[in-house]
PDB file of N, CA and C in Angstrom:
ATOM      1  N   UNK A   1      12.375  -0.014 -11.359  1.00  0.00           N
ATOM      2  CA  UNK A   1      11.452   0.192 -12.455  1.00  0.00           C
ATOM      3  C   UNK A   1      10.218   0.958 -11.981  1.00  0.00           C
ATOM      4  N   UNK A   2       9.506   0.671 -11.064  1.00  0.00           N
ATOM      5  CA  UNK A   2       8.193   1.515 -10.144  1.00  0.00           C
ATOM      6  C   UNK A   2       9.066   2.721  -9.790  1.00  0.00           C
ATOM      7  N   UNK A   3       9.976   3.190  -9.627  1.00  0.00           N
ATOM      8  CA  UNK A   3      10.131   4.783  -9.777  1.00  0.00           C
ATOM      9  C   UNK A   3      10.257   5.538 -10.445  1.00  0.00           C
ATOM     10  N   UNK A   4      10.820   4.517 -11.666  1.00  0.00           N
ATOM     11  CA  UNK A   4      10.701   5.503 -13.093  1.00  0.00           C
ATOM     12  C   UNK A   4       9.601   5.635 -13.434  1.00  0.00           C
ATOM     13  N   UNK A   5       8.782   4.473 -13.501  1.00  0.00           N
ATOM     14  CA  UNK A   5       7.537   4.728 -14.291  1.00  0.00           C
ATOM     15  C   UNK A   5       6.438   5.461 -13.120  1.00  0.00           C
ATOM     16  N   UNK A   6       6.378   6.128 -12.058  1.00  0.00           N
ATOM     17  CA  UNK A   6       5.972   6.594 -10.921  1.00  0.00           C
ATOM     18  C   UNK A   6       4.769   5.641 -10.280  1.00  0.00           C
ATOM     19  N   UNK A   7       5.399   4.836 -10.214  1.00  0.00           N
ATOM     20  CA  UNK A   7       4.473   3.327  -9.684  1.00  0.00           C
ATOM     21  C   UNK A   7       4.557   2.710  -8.158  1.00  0.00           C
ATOM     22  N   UNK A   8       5.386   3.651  -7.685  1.00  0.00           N
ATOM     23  CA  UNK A   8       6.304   3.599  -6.118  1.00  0.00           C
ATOM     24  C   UNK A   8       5.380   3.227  -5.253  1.00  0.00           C
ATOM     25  N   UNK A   9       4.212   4.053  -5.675  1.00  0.00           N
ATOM     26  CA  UNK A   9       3.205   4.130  -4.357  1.00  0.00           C
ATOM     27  C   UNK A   9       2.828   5.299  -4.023  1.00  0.00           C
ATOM     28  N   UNK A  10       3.192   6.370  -4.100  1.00  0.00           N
ATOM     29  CA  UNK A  10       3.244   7.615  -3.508  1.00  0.00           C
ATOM     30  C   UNK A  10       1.647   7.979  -3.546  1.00  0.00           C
ATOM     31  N   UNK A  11       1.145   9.207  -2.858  1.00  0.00           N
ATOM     32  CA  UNK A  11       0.049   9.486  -2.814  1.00  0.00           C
ATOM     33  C   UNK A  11      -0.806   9.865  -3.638  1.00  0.00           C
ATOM     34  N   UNK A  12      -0.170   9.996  -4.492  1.00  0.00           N
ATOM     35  CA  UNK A  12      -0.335  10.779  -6.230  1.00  0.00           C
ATOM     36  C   UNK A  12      -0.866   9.229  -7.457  1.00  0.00           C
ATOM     37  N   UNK A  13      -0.114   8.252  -7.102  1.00  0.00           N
ATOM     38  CA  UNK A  13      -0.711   7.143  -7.543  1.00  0.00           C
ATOM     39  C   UNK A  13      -1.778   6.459  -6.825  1.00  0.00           C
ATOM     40  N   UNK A  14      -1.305   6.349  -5.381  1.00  0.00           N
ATOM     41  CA  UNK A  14      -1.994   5.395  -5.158  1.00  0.00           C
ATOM     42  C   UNK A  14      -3.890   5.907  -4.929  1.00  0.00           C
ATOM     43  N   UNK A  15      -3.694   7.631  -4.615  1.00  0.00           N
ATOM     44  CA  UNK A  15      -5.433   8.340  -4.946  1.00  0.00           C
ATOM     45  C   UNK A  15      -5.696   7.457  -6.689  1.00  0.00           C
ATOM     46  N   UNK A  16      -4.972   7.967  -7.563  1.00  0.00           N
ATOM     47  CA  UNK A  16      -5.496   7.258  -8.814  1.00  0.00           C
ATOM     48  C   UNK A  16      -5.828   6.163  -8.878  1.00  0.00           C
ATOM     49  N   UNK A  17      -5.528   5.050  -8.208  1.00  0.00           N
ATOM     50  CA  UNK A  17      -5.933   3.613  -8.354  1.00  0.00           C
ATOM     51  C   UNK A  17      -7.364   3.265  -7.096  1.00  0.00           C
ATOM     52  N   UNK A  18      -7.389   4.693  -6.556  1.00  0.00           N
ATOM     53  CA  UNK A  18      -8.819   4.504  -5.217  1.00  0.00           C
ATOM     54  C   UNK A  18      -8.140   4.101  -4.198  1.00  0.00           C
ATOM     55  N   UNK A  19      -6.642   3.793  -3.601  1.00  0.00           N
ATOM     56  CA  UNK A  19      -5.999   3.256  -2.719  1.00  0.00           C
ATOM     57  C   UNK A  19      -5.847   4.168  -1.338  1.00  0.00           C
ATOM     58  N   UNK A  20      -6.318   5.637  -1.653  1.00  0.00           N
ATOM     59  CA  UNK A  20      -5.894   6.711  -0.748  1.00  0.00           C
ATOM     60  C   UNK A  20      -7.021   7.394  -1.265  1.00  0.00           C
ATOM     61  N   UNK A  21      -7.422   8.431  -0.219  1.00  0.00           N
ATOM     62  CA  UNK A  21      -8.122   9.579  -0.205  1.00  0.00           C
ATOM     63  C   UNK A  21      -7.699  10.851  -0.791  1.00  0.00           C
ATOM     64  N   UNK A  22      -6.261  11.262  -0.706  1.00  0.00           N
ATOM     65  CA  UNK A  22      -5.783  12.647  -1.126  1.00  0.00           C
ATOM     66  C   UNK A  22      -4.774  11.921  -2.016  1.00  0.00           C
ATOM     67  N   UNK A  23      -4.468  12.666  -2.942  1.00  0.00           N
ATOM     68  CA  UNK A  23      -2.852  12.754  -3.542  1.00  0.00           C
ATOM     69  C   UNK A  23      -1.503  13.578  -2.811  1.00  0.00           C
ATOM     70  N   UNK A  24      -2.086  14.654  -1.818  1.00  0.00           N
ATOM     71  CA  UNK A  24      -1.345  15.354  -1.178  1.00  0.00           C
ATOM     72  C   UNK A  24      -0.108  14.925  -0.728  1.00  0.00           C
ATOM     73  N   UNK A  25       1.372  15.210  -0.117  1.00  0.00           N
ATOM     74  CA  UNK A  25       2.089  14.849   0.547  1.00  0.00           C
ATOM     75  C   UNK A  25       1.531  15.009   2.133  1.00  0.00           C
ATOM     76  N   UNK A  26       1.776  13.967   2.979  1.00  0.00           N
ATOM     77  CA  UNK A  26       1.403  14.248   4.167  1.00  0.00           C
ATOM     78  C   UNK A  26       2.698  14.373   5.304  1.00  0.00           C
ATOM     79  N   UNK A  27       3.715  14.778   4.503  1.00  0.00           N
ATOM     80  CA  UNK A  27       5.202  14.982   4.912  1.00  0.00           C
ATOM     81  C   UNK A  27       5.738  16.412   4.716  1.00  0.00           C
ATOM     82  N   UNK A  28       5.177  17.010   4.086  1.00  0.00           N
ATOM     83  CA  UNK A  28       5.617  18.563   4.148  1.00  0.00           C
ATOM     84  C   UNK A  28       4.746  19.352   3.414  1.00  0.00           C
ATOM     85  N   UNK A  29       4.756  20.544   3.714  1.00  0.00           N
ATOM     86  CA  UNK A  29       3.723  22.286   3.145  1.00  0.00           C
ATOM     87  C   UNK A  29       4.598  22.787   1.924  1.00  0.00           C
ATOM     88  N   UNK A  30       5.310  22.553   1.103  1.00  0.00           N
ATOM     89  CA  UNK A  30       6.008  22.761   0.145  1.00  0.00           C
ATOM     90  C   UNK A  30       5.340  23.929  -0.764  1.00  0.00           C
ATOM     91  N   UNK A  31       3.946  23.739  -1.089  1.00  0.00           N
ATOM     92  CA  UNK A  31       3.343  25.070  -1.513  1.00  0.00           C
ATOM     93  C   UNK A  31       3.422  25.656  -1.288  1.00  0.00           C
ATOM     94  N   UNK A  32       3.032  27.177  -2.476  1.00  0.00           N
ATOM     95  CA  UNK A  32       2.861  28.780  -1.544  1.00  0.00           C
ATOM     96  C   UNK A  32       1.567  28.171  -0.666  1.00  0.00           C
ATOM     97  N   UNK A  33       2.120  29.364   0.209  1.00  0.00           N
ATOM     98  CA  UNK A  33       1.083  29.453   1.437  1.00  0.00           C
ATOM     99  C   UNK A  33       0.853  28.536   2.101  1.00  0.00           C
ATOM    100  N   UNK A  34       2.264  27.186   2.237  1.00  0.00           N
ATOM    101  CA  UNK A  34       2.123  25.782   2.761  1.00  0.00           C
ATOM    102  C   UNK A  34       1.073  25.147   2.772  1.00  0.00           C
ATOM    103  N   UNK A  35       0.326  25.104   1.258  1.00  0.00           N
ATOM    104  CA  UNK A  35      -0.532  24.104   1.020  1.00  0.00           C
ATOM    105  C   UNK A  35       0.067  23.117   0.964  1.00  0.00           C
ATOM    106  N   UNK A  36      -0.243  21.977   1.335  1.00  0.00           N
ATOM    107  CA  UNK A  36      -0.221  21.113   0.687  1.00  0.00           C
ATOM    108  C   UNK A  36      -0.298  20.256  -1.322  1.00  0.00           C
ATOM    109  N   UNK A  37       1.064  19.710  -1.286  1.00  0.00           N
ATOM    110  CA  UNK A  37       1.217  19.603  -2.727  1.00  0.00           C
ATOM    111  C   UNK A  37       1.034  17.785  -2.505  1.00  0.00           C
ATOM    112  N   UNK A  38       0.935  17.621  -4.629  1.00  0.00           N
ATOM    113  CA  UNK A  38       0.565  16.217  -4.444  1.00  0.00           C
ATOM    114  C   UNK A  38       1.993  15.478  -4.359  1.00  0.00           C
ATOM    115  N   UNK A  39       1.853  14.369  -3.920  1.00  0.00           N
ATOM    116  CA  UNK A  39       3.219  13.202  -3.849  1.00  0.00           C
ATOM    117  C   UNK A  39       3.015  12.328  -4.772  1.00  0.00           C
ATOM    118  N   UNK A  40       3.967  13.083  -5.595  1.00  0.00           N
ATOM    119  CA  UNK A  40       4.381  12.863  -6.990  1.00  0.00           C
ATOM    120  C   UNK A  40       5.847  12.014  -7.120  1.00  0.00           C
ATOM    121  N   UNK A  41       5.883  11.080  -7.512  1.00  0.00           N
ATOM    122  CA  UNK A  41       7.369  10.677  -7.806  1.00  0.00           C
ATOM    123  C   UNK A  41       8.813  11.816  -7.581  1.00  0.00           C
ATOM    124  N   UNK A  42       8.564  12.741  -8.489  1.00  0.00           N
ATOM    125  CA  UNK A  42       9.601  13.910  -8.263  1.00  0.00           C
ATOM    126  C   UNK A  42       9.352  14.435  -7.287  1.00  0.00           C
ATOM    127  N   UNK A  43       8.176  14.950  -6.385  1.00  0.00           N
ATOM    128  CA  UNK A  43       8.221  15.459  -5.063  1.00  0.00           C
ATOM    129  C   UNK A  43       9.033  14.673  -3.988  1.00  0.00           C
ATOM    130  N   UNK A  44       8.568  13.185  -4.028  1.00  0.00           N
ATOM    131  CA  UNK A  44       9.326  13.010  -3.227  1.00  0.00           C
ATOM    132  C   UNK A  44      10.640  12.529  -3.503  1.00  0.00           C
ATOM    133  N   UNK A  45      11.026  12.507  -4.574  1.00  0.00           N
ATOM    134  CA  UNK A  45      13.014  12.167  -4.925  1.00  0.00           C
ATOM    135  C   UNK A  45      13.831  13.572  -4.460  1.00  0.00           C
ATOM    136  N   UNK A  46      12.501  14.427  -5.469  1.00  0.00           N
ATOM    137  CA  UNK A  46      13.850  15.812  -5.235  1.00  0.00           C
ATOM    138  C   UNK A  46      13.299  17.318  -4.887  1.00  0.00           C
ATOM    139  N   UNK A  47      12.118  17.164  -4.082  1.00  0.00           N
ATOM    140  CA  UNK A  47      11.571  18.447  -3.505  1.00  0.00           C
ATOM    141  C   UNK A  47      11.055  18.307  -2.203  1.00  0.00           C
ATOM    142  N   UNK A  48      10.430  17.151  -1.720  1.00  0.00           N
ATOM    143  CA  UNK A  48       9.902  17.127  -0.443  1.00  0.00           C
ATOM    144  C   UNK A  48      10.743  17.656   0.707  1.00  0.00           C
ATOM    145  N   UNK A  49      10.554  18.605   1.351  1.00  0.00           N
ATOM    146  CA  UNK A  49      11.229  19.070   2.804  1.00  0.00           C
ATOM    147  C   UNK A  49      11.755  17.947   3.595  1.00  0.00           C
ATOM    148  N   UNK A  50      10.630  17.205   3.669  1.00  0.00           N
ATOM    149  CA  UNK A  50      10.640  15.864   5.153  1.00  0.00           C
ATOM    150  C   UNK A  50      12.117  15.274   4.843  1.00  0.00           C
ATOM    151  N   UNK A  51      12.753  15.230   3.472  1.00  0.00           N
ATOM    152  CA  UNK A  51      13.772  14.231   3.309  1.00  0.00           C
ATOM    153  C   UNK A  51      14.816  14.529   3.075  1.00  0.00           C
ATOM    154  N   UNK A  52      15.300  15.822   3.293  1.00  0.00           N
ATOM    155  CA  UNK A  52      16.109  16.997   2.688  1.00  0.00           C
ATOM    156  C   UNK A  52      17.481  16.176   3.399  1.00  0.00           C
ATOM    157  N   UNK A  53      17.300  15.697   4.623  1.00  0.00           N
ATOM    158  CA  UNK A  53      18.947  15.267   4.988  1.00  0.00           C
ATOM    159  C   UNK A  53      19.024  13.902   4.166  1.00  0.00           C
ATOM    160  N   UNK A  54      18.258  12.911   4.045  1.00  0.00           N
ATOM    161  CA  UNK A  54      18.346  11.559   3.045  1.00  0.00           C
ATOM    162  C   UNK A  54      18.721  12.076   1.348  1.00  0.00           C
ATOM    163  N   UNK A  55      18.163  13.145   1.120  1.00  0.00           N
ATOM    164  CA  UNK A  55      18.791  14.116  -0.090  1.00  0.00           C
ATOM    165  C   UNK A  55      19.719  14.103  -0.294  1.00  0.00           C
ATOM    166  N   UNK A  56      20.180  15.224   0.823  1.00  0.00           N
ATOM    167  CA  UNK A  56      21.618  15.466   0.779  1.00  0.00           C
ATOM    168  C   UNK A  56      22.584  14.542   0.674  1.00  0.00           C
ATOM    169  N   UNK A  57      22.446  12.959   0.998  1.00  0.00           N
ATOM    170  CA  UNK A  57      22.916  11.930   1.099  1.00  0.00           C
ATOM    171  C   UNK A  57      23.315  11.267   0.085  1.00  0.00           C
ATOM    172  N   UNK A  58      21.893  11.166  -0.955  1.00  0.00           N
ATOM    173  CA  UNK A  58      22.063  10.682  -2.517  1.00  0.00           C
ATOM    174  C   UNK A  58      22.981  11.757  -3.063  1.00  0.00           C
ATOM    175  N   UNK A  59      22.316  13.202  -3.153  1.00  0.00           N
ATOM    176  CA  UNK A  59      23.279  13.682  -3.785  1.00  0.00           C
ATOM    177  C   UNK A  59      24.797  14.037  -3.718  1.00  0.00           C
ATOM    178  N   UNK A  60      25.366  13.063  -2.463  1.00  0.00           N
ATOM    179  CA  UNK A  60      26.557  13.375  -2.056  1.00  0.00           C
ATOM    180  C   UNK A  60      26.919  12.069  -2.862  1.00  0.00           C
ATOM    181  N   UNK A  61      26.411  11.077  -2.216  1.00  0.00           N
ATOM    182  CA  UNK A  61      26.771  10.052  -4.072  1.00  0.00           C
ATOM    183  C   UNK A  61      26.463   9.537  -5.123  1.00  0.00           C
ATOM    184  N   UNK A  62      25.571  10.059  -5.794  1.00  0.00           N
ATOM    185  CA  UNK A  62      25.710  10.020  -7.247  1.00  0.00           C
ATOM    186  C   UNK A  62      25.800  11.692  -7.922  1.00  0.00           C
ATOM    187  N   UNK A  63      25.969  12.522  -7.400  1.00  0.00           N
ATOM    188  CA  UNK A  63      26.189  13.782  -7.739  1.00  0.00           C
ATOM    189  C   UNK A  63      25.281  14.817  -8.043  1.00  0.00           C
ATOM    190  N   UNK A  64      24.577  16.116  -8.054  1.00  0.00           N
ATOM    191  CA  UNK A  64      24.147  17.072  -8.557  1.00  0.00           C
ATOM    192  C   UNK A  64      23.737  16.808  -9.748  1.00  0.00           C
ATOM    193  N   UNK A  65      24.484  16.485 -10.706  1.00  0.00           N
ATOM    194  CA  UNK A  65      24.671  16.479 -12.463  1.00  0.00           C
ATOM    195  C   UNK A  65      24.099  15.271 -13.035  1.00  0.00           C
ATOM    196  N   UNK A  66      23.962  14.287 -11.678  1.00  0.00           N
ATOM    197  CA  UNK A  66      22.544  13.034 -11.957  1.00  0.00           C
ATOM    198  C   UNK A  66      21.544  12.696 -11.695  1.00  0.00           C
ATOM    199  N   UNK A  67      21.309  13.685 -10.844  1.00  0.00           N
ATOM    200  CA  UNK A  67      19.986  13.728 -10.072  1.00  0.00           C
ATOM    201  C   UNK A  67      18.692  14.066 -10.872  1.00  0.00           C
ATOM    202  N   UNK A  68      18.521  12.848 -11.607  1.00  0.00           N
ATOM    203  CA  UNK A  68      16.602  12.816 -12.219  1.00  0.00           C
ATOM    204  C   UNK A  68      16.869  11.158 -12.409  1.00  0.00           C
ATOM    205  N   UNK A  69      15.168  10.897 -12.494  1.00  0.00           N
ATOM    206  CA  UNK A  69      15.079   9.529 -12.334  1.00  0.00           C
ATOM    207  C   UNK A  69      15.829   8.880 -13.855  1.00  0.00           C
ATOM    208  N   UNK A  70      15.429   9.353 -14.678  1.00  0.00           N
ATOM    209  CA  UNK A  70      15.933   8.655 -15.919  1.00  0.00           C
ATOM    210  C   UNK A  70      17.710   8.511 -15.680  1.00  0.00           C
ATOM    211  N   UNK A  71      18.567   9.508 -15.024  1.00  0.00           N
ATOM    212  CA  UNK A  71      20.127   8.975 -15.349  1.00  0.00           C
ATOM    213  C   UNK A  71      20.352   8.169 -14.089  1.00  0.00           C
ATOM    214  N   UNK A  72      19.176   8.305 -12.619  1.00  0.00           N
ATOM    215  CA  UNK A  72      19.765   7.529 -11.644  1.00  0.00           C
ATOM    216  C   UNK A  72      19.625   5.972 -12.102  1.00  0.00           C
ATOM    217  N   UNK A  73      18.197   6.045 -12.700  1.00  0.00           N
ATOM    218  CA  UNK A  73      18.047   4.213 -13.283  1.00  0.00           C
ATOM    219  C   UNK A  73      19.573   4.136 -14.686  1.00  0.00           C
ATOM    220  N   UNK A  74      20.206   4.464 -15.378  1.00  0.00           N
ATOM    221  CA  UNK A  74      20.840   4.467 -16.061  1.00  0.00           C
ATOM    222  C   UNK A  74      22.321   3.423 -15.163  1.00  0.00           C
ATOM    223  N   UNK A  75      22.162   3.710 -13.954  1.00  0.00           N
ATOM    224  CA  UNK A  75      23.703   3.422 -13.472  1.00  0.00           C
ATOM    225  C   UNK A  75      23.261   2.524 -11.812  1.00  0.00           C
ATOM    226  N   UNK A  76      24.012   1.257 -12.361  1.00  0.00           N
ATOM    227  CA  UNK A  76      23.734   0.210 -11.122  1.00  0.00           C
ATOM    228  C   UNK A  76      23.791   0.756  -9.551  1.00  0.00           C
ATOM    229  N   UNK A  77      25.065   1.498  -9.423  1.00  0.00           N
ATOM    230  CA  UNK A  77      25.186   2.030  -8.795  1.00  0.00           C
ATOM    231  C   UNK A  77      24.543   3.187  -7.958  1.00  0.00           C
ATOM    232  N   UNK A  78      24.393   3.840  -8.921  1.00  0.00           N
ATOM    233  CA  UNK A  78      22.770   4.857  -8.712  1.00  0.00           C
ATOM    234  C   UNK A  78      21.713   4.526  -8.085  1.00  0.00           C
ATOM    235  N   UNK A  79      21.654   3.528  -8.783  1.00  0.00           N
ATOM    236  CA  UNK A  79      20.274   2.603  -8.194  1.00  0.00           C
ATOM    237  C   UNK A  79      20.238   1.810  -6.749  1.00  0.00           C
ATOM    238  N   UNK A  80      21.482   1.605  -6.197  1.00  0.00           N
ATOM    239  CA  UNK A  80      21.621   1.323  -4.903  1.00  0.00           C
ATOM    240  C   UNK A  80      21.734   2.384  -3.956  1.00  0.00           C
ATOM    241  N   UNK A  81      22.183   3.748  -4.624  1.00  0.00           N
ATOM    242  CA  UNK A  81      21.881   4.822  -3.877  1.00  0.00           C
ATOM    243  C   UNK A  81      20.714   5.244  -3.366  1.00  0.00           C
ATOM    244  N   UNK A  82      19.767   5.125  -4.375  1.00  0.00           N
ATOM    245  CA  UNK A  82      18.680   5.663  -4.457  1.00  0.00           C
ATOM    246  C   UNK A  82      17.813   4.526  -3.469  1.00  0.00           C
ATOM    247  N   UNK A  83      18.014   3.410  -3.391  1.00  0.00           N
ATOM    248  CA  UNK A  83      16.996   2.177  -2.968  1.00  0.00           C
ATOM    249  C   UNK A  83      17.934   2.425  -1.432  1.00  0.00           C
ATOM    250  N   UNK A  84      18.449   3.435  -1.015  1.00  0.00           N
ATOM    251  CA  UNK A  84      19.339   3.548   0.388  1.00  0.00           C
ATOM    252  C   UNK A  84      18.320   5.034   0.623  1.00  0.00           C
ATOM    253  N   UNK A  85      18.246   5.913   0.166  1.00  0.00           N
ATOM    254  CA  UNK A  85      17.544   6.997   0.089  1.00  0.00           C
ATOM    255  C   UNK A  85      15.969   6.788   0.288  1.00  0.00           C
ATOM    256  N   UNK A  86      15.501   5.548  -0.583  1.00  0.00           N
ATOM    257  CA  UNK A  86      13.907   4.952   0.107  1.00  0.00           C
ATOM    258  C   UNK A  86      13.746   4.838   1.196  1.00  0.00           C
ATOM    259  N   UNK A  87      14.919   3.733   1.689  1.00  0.00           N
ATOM    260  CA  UNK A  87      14.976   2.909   2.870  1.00  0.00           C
ATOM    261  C   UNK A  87      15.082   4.070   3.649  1.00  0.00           C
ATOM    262  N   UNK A  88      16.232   5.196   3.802  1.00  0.00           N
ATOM    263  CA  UNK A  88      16.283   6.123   4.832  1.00  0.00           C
ATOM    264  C   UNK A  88      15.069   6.907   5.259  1.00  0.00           C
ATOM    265  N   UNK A  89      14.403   7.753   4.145  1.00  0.00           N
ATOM    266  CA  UNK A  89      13.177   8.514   4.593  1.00  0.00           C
ATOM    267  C   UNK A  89      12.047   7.550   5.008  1.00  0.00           C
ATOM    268  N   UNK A  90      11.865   6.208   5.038  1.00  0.00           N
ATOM    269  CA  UNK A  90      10.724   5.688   6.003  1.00  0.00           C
ATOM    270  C   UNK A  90       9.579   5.772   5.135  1.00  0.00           C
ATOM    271  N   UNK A  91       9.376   6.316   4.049  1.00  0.00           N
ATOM    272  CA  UNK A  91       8.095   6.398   3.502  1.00  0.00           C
ATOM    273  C   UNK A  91       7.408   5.300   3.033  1.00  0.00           C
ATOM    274  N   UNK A  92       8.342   4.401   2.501  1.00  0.00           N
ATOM    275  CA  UNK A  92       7.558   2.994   2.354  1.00  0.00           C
ATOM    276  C   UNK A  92       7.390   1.790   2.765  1.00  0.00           C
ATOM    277  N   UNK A  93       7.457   1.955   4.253  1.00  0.00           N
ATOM    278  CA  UNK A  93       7.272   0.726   4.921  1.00  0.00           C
ATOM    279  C   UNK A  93       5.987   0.908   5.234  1.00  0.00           C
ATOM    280  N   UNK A  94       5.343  -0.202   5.291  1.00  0.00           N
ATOM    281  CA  UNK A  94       4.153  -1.007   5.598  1.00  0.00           C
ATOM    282  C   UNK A  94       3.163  -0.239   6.195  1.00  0.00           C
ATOM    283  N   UNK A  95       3.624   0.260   7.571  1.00  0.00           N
ATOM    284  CA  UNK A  95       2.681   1.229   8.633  1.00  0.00           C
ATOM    285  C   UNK A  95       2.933   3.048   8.259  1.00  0.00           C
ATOM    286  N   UNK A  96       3.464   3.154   6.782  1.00  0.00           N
ATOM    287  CA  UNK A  96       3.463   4.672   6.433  1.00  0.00           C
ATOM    288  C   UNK A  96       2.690   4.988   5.435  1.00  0.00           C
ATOM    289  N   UNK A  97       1.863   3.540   4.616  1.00  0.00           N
ATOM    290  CA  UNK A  97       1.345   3.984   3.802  1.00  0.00           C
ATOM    291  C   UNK A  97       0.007   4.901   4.487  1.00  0.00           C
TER     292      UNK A  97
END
């Protein structure tokens, strides 16, 4: 439910609640001119660089043709993909916030 509604944590929320200093990603230059972009729910499911092999992973099982948050929450299954895809990129354990 905190990923649909973009409640995860990411840097993009947690600047809004005063929890962080930047909204930025501090995992990849994804902008032109490798600025730095904010970490946004969708940055980090399906654009961030840093996670591109944990990517490739989800989208090897639940497919191309499901990949947005609204059809991955749709399917139980999905949803264990995706909570394997958290766990892999490291971003939300304790000492990464």
């Amino acid at each position: 439910m905190q990923t649909r509604t973009g409640h995860i944590a990411p840097n993009f929320y947690l600047k809004r609640i005063g929890k962080a200093d930047s909204d930025k990603c501090t995992n990849c230059h994804l902008g032109p001119g490798h600025v730095q972009v904010p970490e946004t729910i969708n940055h980090f499911l399906f654009e961030c660089q840093a996670y591109y092999e944990a990517r490739l992973a989800l989208i090897a099982k639940i497919g191309r043709n499901r990949f947005s948050v609204s059809k991955i929450s749709k399917n139980t299954d999905h949803m264990k993909a995706l909570v394997t895809y958290i766990n892999r990129t490291g971003r939300f354990r304790e000492n990464n916030q």
